[in-house]
Protein backbone atom coordinates (compact mmCIF):
# COMPACT_ATOMS: atom_id res chain seq x y z
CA UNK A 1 88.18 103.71 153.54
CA UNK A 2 89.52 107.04 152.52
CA UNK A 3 93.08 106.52 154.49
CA UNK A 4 93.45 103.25 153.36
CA UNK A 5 93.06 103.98 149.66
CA UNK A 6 95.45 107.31 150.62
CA UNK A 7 97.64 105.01 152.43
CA UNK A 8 98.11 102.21 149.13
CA UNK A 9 98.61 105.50 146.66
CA UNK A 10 101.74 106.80 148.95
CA UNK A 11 102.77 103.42 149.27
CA UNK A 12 102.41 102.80 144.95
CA UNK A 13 104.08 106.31 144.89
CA UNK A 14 107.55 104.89 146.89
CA UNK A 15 107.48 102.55 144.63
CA UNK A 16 107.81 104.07 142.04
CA UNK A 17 110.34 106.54 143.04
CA UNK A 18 112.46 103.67 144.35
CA UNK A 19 113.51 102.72 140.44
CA UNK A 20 115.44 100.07 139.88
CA UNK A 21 116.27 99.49 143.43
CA UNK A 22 112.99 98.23 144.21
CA UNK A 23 113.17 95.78 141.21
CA UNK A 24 116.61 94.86 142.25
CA UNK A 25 115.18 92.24 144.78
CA UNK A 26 113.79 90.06 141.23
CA UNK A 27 115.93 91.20 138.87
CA UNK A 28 119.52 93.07 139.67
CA UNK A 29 120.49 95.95 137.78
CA UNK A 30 123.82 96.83 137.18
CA UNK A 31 126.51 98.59 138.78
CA UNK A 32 127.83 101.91 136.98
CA UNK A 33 131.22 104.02 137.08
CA UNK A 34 131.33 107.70 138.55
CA UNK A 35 134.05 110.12 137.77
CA UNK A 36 135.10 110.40 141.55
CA UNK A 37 135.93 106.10 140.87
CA UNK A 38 136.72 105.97 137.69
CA UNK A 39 139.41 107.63 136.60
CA UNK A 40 137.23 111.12 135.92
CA UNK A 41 137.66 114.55 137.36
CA UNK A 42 134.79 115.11 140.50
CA UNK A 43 134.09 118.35 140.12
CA UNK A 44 131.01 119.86 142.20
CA UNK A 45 127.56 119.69 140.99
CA UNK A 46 126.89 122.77 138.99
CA UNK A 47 130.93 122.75 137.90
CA UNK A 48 132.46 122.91 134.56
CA UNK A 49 132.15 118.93 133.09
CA UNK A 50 135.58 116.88 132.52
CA UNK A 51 134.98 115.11 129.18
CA UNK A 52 138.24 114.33 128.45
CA UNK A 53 137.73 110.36 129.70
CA UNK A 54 134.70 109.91 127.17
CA UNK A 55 136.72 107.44 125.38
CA UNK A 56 139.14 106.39 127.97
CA UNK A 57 138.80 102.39 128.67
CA UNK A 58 138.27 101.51 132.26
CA UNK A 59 138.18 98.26 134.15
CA UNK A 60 134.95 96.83 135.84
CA UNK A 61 134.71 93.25 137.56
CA UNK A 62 138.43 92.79 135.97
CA UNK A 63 137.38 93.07 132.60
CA UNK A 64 138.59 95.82 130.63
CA UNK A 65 136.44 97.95 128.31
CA UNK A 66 137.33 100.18 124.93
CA UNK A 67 135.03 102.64 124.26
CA UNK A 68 134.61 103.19 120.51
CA UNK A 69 136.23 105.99 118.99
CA UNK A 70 133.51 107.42 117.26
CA UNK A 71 129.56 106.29 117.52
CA UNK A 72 129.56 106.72 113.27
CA UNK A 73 127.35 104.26 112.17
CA UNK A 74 126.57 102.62 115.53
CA UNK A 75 122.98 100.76 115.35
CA UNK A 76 122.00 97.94 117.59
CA UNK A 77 119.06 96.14 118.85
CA UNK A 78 119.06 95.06 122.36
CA UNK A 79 117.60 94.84 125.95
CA UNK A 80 117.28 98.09 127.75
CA UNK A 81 116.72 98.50 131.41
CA UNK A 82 116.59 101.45 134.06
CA UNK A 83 117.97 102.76 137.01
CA UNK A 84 116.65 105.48 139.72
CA UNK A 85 116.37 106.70 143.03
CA UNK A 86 119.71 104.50 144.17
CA UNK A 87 121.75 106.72 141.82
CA UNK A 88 119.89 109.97 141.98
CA UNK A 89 122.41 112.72 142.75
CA UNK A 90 125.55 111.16 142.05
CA UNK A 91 128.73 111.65 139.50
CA UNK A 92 127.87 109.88 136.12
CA UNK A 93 131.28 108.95 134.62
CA UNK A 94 131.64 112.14 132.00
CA UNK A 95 131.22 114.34 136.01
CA UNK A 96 127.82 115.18 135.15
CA UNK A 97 125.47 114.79 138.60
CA UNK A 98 122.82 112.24 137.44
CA UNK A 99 119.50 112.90 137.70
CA UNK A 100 117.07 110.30 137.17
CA UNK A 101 113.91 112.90 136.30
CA UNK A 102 116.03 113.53 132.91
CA UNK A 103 116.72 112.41 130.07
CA UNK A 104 119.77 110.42 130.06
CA UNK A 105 121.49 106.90 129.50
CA UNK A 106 124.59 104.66 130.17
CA UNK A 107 126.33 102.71 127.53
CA UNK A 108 129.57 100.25 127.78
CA UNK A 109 131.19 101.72 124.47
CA UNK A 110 129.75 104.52 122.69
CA UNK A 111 131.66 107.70 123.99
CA UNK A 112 130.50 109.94 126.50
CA UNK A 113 128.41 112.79 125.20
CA UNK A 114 127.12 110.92 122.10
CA UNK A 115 123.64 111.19 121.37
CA UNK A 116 121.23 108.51 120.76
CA UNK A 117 117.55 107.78 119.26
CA UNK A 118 116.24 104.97 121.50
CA UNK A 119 113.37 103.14 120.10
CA UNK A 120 111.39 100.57 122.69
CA UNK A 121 110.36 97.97 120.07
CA UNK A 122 107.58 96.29 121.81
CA UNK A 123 105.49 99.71 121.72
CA UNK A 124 106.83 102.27 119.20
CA UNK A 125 108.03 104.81 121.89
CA UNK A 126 111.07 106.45 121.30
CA UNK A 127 113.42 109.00 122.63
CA UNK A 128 116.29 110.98 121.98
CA UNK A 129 119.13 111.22 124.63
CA UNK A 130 122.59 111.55 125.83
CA UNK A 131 125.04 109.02 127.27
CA UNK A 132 126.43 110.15 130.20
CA UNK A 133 127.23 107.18 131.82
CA UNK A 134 129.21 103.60 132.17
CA UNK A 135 127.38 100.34 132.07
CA UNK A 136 125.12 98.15 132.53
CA UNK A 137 127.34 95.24 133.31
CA UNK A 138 124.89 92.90 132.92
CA UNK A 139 124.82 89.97 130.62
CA UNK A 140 122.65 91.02 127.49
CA UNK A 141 122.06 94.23 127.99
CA UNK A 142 123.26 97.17 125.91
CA UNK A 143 121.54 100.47 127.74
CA UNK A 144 120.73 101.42 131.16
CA UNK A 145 118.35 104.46 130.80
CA UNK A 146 117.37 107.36 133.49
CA UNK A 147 114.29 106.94 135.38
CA UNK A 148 112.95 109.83 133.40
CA UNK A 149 113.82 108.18 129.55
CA UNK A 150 112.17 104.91 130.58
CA UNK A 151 109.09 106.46 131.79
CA UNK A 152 108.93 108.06 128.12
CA UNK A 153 109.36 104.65 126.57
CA UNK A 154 107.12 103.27 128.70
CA UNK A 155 109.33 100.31 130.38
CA UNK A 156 109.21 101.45 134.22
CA UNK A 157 107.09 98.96 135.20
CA UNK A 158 108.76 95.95 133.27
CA UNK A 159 112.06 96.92 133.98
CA UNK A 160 113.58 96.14 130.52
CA UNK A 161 112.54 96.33 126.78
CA UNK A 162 113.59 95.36 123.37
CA UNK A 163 114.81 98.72 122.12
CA UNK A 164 116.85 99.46 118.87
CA UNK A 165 119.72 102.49 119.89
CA UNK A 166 120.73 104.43 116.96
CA UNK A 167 124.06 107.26 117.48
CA UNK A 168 122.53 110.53 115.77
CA UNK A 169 125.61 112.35 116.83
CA UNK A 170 129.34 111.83 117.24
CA UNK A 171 131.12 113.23 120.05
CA UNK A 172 134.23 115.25 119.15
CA UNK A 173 137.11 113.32 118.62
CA UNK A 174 139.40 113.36 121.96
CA UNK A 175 143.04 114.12 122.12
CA UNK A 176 144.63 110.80 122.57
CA UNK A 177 148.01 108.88 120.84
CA UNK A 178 147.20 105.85 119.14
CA UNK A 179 150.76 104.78 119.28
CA UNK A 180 151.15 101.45 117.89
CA UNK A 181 152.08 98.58 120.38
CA UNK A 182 152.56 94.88 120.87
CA UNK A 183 149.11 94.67 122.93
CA UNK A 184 146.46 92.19 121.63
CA UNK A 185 142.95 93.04 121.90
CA UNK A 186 140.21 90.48 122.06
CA UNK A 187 136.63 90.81 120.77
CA UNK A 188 134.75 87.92 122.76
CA UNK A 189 131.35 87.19 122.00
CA UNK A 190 130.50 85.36 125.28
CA UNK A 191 130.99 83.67 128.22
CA UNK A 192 129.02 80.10 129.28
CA UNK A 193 129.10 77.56 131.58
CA UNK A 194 127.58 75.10 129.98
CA UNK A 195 130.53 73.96 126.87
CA UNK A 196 127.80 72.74 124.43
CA UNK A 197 126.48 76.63 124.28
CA UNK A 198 129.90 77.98 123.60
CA UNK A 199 130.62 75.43 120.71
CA UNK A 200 127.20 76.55 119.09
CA UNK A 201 128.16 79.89 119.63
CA UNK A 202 132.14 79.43 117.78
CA UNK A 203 130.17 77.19 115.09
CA UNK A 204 128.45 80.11 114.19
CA UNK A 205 131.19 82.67 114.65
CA UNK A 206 132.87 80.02 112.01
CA UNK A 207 129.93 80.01 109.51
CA UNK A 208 129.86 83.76 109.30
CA UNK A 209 133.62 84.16 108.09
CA UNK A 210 135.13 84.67 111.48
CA UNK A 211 138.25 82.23 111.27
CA UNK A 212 140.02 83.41 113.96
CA UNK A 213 137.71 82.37 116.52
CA UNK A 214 137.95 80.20 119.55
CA UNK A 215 136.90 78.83 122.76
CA UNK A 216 139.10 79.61 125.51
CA UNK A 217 138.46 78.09 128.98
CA UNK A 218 139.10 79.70 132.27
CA UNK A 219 138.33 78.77 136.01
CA UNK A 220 138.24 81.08 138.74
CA UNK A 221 137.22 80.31 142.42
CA UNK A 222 136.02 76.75 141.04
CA UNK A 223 133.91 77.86 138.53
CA UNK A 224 134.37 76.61 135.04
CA UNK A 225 133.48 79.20 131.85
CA UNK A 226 133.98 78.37 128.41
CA UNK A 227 134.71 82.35 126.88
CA UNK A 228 134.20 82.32 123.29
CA UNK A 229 136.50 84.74 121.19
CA UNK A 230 135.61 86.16 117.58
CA UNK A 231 139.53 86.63 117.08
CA UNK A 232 142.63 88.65 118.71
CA UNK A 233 144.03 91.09 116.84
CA UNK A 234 146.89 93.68 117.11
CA UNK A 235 145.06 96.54 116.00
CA UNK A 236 142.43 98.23 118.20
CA UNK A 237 140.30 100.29 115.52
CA UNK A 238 140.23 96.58 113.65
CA UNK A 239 138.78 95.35 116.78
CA UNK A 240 136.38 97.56 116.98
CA UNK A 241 135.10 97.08 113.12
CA UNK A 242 134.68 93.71 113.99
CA UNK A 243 132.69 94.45 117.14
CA UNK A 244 130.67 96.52 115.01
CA UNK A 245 129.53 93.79 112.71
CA UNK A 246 129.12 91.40 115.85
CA UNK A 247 126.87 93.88 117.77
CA UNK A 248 124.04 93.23 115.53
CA UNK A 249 123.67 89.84 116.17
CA UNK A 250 125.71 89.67 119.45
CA UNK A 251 124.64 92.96 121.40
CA UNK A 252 126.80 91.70 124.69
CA UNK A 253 129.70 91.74 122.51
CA UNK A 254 132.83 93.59 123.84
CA UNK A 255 136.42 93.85 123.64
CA UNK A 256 138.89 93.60 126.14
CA UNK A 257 142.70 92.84 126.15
């Protein structure tokens, strides 16, 4: 009896080292950007940290993202989830080596180095981190949190949470050129297969002031999506004000161009 109830607690304990990749097989987490792949210096572990990409946009799944210039004022509510063991080790995308004992999170937008209060609504945790990291790329999510931050809000075994992420710092501006140009960004709300969704969705866009919204459908390897667009717009830092307001009440929102 003794090494079979020995046996069950090593066997609990793999588990729960495993992280996300265990829960993967139910419920897939997503994929994240490292320096060495995404346009970052890979330095060695230990090595001064490149943080000059912290608001560079990057490209994932042929979507392109804009991180936001500054995290002032950033406050959303959203699904969290967790990652582990699969990433342990590796480059985060600010060059950092990730360790999923710490403290730490990825985000789509905020820039790197920003520093968030994450509270998991369904309990009252909370936790206050740094994001280090791109992603997740998952539909409806808005933070992908170490191994480490999840076991402080409690959401390890669930794999995801209703959390509320508030930016408590702002990263340093970067040095970039915001030269004008004829590029249009988008700010799109969603994506759905189903048409009668996405006209729900643009009604309500409508009803809330955005006029410049719209339903554009694309098909791609015979699949039909009907992407539903707050508005275009010429300027990026108007985009982003915009994505700001949207956030609260569309957390997947994002802009791309």
């Amino acid at each position: 009896m003794r090494r079979f109830i020995i046996l069950v607690s090593t066997m609990v304990a793999l588990m729960l080292l495993s992280g996300c990749a265990s829960l993967n097989k139910l419920n897939p987490f997503p994929q994240h950007i490292y320096s060495s792949g995404g346009g970052y210096r890979s330095g060695k572990s230990g090595g001064a940290v490149d943080r000059s990409g912290k608001t560079k946009p990057y490209t994932i799944a042929g979507k392109r993202y804009y991180p936001l210039q500054t995290a002032a004022g950033y406050d959303t509510v959203g699904t969290a989830s967790w990652y582990g063991s699969d990433f342990h080790g590796r480059k985060t995308a600010n060059g950092e080596i990730y360790d999923m004992y710490g403290v730490s999170a990825a985000h789509k937008t905020l820039p790197l180095g920003t520093r968030v209060h994450v509270t998991n609504l369904e309990n009252g945790r909370d936790v206050v981190l740094v994001i280090n990291d791109r992603g997740p790329f998952v539909r409806g999510r808005i933070i992908d949190l170490s191994y480490g931050a999840a076991r402080r809000l409690d959401i390890v075994q669930k794999g995801t949470a209703k959390v509320r992420v508030k930016a408590i710092g702002t990263a340093p501006s970067p040095t970039v050129t915001m030269a004008s140009s004829n590029k249009a960004y988008q700010v799109r709300v969603g994506a759905f297969a189903n048409r009668n969704n996405a006209v729900r969705t643009h009604r309500e866009l409508r009803r809330s002031g955005h006029r410049g919204a719209r339903i554009a459908t694309i098909r791609n390897n015979g699949r039909t999506l009907h992407v539903v667009q707050a508005g275009t717009f010429s300027d990026r830092r108007q985009a982003e004000r915009v994505l700001r307001k949207l956030q609260r009440q569309f957390p997947s929102s994002y802009i791309t161009s």
